[in-house]
N, C-alpha and C. Protein backbone atom coordinates (compact mmCIF):
# COMPACT_ATOMS: atom_id res chain seq x y z
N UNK A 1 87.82 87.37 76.09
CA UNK A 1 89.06 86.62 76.17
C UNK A 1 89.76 86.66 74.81
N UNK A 2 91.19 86.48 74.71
CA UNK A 2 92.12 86.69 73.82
C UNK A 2 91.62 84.90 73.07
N UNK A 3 91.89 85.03 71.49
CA UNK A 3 92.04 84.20 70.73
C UNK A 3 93.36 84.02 70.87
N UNK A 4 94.56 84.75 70.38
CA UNK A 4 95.49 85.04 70.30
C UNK A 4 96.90 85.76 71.24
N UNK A 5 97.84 85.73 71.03
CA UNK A 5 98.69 86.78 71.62
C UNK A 5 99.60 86.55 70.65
N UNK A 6 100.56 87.65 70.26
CA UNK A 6 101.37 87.92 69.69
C UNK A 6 101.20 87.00 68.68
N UNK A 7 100.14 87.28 67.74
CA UNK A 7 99.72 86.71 66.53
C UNK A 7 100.23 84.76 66.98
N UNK A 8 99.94 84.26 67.68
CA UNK A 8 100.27 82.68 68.20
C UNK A 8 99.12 82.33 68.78
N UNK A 9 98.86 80.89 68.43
CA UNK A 9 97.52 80.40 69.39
C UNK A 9 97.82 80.61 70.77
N UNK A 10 97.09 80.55 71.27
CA UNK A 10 97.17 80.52 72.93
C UNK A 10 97.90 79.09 73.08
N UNK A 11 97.67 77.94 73.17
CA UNK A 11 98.77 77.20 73.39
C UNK A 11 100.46 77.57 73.31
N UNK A 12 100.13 77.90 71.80
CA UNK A 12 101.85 78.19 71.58
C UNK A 12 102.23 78.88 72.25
N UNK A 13 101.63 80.26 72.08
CA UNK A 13 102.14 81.55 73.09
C UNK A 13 102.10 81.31 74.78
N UNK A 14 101.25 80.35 75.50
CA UNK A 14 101.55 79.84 76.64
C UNK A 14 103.28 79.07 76.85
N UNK A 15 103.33 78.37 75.73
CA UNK A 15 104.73 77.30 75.60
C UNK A 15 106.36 78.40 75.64
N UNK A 16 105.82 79.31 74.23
CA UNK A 16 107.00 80.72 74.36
C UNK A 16 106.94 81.20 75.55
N UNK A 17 106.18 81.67 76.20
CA UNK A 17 106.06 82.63 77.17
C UNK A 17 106.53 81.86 78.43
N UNK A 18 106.85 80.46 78.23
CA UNK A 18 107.19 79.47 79.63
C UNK A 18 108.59 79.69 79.64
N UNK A 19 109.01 79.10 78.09
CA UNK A 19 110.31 78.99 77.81
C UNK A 19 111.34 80.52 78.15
N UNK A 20 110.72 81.33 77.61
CA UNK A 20 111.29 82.72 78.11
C UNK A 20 111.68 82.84 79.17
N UNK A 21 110.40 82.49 79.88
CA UNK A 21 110.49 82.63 81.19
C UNK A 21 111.76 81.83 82.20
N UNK A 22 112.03 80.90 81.66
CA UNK A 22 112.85 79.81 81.94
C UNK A 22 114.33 80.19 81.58
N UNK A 23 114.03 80.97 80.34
CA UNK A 23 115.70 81.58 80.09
C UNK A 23 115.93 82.70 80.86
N UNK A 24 114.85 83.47 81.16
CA UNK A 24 115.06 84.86 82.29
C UNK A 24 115.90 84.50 83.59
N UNK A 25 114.97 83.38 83.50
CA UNK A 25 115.18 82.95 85.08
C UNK A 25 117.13 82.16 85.18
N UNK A 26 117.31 81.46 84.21
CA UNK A 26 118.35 80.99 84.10
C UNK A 26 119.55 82.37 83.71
N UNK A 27 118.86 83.26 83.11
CA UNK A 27 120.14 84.23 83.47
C UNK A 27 120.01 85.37 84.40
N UNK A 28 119.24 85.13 85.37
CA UNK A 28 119.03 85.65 86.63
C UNK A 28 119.85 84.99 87.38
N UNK A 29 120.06 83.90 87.01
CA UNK A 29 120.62 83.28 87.98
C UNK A 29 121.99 83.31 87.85
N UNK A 30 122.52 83.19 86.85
CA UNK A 30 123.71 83.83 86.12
C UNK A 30 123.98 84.86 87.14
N UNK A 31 123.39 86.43 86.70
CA UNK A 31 123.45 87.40 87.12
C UNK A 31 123.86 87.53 88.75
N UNK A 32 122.89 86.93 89.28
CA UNK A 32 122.74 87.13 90.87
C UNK A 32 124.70 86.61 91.30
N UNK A 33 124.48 85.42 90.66
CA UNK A 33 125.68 84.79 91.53
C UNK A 33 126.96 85.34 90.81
N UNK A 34 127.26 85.98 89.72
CA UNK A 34 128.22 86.68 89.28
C UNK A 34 128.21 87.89 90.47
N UNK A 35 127.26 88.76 90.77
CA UNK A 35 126.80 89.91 91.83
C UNK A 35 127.56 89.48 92.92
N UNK A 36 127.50 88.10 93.53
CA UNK A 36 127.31 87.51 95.36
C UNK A 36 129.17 86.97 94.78
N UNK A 37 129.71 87.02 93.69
CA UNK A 37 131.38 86.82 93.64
C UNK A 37 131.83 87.86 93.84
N UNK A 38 131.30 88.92 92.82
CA UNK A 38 132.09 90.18 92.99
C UNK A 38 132.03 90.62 94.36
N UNK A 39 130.82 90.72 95.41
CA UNK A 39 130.49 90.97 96.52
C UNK A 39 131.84 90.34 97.65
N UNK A 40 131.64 88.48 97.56
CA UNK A 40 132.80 88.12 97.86
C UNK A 40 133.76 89.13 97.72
N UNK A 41 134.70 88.99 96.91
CA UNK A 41 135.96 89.37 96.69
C UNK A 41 136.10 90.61 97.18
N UNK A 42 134.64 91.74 96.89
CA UNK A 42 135.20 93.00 97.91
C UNK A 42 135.37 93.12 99.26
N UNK A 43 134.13 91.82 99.40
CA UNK A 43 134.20 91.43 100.86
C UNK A 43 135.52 91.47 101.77
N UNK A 44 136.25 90.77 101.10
CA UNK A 44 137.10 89.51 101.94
C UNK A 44 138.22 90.60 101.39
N UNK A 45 138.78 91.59 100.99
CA UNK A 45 140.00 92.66 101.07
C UNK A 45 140.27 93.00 103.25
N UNK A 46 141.47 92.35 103.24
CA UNK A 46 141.77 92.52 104.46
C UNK A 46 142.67 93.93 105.13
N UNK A 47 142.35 94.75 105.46
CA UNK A 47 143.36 95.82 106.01
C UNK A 47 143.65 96.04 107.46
N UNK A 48 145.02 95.07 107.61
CA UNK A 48 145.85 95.09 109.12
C UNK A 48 145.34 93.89 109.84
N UNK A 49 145.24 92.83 108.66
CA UNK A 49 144.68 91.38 109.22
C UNK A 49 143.08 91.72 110.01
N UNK A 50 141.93 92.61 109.64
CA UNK A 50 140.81 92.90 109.82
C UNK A 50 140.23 92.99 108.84
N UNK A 51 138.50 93.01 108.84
CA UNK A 51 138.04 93.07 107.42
C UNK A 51 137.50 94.60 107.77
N UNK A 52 137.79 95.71 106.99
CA UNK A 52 137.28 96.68 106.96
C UNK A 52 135.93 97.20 107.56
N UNK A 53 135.07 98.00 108.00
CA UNK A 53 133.84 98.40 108.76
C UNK A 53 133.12 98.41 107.37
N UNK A 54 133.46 98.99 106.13
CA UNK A 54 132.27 98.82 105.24
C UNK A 54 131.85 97.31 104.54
N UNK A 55 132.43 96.28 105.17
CA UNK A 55 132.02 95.56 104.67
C UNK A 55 130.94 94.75 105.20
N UNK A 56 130.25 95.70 105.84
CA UNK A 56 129.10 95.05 106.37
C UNK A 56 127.72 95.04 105.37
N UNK A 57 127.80 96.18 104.66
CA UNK A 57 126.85 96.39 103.87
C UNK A 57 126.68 95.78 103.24
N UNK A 58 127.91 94.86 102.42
CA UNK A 58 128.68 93.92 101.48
C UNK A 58 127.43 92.85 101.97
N UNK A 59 127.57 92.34 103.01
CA UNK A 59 126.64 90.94 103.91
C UNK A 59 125.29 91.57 103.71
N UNK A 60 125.16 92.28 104.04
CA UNK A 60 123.43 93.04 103.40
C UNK A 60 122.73 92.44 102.03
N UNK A 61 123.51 92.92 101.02
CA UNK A 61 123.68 92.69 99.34
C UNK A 61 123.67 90.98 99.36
N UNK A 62 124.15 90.50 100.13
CA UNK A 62 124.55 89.33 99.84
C UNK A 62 123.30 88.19 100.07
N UNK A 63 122.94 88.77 101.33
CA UNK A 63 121.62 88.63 101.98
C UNK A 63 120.37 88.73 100.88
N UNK A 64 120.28 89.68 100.56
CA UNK A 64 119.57 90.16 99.65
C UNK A 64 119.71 89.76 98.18
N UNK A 65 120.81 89.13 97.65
CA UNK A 65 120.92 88.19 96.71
C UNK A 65 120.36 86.84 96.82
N UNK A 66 120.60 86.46 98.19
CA UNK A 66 120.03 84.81 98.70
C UNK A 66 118.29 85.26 98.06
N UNK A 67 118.06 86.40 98.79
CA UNK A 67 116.64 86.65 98.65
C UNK A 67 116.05 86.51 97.65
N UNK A 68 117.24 87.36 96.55
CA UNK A 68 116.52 87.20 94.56
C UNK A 68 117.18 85.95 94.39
N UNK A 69 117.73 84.21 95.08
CA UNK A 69 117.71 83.25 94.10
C UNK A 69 116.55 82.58 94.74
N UNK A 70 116.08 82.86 95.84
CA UNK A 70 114.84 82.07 96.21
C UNK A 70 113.89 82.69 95.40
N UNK A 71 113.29 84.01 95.15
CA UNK A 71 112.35 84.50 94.07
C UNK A 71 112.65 84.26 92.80
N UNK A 72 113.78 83.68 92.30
CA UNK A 72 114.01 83.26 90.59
C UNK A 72 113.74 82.20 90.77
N UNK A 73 113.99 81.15 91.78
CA UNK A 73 113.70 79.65 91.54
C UNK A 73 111.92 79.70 91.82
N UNK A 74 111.55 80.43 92.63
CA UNK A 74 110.33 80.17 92.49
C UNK A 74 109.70 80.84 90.94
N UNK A 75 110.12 81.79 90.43
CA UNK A 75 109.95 81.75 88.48
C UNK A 75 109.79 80.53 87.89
N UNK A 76 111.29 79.91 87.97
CA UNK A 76 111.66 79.15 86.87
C UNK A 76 110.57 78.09 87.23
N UNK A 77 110.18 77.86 88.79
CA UNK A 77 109.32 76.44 88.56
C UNK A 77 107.90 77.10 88.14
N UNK A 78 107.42 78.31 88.54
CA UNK A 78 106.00 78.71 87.90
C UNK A 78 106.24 78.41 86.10
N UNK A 79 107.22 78.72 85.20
CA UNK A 79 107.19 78.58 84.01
C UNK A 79 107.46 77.37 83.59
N UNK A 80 108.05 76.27 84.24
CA UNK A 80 107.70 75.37 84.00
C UNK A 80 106.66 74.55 84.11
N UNK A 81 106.18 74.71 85.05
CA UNK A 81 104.41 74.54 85.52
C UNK A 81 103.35 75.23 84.64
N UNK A 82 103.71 76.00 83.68
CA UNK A 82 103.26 76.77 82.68
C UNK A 82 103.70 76.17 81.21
N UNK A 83 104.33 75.37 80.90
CA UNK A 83 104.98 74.84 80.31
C UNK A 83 104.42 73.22 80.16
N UNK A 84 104.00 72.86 81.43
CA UNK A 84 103.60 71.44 81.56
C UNK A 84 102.04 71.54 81.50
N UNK A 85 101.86 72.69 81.48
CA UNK A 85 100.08 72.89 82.00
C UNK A 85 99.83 73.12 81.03
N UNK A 86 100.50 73.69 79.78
CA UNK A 86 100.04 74.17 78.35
C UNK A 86 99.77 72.94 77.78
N UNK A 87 101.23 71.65 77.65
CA UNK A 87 101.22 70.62 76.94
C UNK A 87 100.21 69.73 77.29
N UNK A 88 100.06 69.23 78.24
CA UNK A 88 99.30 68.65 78.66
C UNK A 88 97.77 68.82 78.98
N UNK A 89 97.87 70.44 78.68
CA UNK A 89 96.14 70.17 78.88
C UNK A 89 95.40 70.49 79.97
N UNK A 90 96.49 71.08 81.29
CA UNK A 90 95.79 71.14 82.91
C UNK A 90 95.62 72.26 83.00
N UNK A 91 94.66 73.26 83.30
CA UNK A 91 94.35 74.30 83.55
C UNK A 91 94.80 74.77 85.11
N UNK A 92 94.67 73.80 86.25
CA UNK A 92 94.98 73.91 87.27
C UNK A 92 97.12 74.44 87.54
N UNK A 93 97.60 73.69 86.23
CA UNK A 93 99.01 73.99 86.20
C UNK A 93 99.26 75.32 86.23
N UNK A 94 98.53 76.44 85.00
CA UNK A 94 98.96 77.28 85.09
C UNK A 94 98.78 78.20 86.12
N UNK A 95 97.82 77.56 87.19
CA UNK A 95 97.04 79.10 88.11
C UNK A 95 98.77 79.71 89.07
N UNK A 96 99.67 78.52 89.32
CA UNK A 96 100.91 79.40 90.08
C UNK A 96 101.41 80.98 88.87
N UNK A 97 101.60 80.26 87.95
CA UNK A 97 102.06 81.30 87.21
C UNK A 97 101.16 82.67 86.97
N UNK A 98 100.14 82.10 86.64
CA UNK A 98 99.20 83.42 86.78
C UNK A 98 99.01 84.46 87.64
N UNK A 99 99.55 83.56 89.26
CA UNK A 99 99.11 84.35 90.70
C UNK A 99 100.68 84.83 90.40
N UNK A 100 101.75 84.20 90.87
CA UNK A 100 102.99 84.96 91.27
C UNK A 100 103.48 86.19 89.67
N UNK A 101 102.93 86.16 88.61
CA UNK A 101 102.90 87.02 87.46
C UNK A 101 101.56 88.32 87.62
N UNK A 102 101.00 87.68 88.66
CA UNK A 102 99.50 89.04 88.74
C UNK A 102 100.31 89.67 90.06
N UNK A 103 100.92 89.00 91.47
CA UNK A 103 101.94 89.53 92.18
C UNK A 103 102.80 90.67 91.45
N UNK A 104 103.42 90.03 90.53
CA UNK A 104 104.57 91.11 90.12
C UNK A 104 104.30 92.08 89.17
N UNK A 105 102.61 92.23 88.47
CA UNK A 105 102.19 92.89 87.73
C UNK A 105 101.72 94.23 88.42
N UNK A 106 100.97 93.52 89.89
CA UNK A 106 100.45 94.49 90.67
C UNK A 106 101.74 95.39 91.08
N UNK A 107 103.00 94.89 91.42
CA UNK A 107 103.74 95.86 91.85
C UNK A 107 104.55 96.46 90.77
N UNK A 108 104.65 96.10 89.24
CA UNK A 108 104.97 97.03 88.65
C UNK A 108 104.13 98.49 88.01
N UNK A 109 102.90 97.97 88.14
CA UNK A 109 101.80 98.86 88.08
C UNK A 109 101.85 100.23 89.35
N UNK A 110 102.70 99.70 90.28
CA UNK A 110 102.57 100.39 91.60
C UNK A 110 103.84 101.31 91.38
N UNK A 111 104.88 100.49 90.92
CA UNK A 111 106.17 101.23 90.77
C UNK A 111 105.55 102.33 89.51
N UNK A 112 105.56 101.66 88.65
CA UNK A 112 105.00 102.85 87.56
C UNK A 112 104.49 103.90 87.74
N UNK A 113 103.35 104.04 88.66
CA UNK A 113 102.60 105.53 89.36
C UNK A 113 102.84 105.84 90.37
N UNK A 114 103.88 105.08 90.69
CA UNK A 114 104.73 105.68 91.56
C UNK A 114 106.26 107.00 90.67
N UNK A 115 106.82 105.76 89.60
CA UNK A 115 107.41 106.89 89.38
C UNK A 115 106.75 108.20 88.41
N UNK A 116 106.10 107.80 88.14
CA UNK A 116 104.98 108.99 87.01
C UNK A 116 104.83 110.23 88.33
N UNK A 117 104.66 109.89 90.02
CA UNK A 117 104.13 110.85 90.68
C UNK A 117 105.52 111.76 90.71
N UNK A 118 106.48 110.99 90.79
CA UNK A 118 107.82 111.75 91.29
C UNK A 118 108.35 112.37 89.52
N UNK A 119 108.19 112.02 88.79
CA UNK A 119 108.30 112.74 87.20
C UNK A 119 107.88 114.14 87.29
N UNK A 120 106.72 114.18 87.65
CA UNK A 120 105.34 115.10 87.80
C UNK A 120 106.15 115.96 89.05
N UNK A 121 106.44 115.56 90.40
CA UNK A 121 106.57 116.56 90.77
C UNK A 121 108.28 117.40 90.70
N UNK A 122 108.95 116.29 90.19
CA UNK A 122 110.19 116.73 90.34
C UNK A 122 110.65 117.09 88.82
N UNK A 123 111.83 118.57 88.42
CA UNK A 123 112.02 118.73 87.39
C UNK A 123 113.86 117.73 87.09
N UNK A 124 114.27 117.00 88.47
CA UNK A 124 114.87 116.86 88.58
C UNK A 124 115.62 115.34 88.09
N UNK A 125 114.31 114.38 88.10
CA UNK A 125 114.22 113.41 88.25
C UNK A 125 114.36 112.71 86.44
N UNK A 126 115.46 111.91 86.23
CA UNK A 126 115.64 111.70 84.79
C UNK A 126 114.12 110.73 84.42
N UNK A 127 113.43 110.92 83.57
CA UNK A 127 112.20 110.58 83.04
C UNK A 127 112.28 109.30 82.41
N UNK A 128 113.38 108.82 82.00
CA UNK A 128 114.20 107.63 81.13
C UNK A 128 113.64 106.03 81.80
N UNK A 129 113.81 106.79 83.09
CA UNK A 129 113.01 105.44 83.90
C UNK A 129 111.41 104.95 83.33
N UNK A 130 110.66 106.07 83.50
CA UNK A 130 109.40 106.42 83.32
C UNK A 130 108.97 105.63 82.14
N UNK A 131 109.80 105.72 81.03
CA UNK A 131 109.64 106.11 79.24
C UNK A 131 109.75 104.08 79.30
N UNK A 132 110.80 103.34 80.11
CA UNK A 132 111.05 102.46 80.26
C UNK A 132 109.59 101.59 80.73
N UNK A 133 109.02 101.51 81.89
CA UNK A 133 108.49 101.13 82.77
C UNK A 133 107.08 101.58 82.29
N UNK A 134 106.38 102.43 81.71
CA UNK A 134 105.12 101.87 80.90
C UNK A 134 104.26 101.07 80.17
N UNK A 135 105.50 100.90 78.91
CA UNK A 135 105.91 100.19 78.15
C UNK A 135 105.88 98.44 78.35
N UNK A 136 106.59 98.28 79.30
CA UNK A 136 107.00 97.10 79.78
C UNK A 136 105.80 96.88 81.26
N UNK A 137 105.02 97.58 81.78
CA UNK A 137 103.60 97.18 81.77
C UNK A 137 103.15 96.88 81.34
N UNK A 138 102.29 97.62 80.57
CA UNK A 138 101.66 97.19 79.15
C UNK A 138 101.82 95.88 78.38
N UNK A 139 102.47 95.58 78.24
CA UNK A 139 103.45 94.71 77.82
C UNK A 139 103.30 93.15 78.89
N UNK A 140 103.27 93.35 79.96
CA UNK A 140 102.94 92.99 80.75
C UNK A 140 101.76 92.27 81.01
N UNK A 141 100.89 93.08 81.27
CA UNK A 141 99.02 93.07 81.37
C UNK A 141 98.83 92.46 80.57
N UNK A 142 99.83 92.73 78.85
CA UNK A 142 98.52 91.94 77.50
C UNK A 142 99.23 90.38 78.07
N UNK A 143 100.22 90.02 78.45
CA UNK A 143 100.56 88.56 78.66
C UNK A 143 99.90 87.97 79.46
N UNK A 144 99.96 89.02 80.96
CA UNK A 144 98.80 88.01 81.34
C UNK A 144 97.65 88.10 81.28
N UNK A 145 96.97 88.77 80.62
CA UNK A 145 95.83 88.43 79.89
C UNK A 145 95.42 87.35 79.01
N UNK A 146 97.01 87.42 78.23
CA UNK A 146 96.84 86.13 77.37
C UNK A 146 96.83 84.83 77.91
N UNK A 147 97.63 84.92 79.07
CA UNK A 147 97.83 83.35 79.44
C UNK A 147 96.26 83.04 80.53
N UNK A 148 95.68 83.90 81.10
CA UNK A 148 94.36 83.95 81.85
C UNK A 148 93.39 83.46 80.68
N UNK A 149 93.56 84.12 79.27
CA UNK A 149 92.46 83.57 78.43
C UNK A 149 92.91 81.81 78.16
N UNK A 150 94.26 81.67 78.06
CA UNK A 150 94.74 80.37 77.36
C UNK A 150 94.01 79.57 78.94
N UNK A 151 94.16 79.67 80.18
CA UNK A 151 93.46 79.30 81.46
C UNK A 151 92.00 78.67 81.15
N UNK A 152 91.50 79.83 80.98
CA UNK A 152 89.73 79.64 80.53
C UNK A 152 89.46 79.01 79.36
N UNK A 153 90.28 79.43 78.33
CA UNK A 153 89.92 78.15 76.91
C UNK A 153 90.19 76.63 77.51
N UNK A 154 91.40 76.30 78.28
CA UNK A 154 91.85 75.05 78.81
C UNK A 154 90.64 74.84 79.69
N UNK A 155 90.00 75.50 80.61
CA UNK A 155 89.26 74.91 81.17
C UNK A 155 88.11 74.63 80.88
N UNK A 156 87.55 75.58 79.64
CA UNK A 156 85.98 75.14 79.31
C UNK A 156 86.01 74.26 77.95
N UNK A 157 87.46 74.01 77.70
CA UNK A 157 87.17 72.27 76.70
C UNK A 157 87.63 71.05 77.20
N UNK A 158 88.16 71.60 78.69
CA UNK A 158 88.76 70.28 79.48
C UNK A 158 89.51 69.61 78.52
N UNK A 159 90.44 70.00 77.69
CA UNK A 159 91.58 69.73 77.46
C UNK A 159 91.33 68.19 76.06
N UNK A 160 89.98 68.65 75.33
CA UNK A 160 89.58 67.95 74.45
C UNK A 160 90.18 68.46 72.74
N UNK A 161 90.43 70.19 72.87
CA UNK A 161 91.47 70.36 71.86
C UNK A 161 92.32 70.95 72.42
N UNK A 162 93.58 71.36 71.89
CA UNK A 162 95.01 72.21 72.65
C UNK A 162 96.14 71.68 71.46
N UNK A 163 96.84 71.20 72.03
CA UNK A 163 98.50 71.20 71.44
C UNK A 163 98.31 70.75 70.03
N UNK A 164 97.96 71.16 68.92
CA UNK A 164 99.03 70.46 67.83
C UNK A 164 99.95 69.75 67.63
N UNK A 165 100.24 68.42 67.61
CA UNK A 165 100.90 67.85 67.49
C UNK A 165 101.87 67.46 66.21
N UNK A 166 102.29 68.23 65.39
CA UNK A 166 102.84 67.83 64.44
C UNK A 166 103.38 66.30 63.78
């Protein structure tokens, strides 16, 4: 198990890694609903008092935006639950974050050799993705690693040392 992550005790780096998480999520959310206006507005262009045939796809996207604010709100409350589980001391807090972050680890791990297979077979395929998406695995794995060790330190002192309190 990790002492450390990114040179920070495991507490701290549990607390950063919430807060981040919390700003991702808050400009996800940003994002999405800037996406579901612009969508609107192409939507709703009327030609001959009808709404055009391509704007069905438009309701697709839109659909599928509803979809990414229900998966960001379920973020923002895992990092806050990560956030409350650090300060306080509960080991049981962090296990959401751990599971829905080992969820999205497993499938970037999947996307990754996934695109490494299509790199490999295609000369066609810009690699830029690839060069991206390793990286940010990696990257990945050591966090939650770190926060799985900050898990197991919380649970085998039952919460007798942790936060610094300044």
């Amino acid at each position: 198990m990790l002492k450390k992550v990114f040179c920070m005790r495991l507490h701290t780096a549990g607390r950063v890694i919430g807060w981040l998480g919390i700003i991702g999520s808050i400009m996800a959310y940003i994002e999405v609903i800037v996406l579901m206006r612009k969508i609107d507005i192409m939507g709703t262009n009327l030609t001959g008092g009808q709404l055009r045939t391509e704007t069905n796809k438009y309701i697709i996207d839109n659909d599928a935006d509803c979809i990414l604010l229900a998966i960001n709100s379920v973020y923002l409350v895992c990092s806050i639950l990560l956030i409350v589980g650090t300060r306080k001391n509960r080991h049981k807090l962090l296990l959401p974050w751990i599971i829905i972050w080992g969820i999205t680890l497993a499938l970037a791990i999947f996307i990754s050799i996934f695109r490494l297979c299509v790199v490999l077979s295609e000369s066609d395929f810009e690699s830029v993705t690839l060069i991206g998406s390793i990286p940010f695995t990696a990257l990945a794995i050591y966090v939650h690693y770190g926060i799985i060790s900050l898990y197991k330190h919380i649970q085998t002192n039952r919460g007798e040392e942790g936060f610094w309190q300044a």
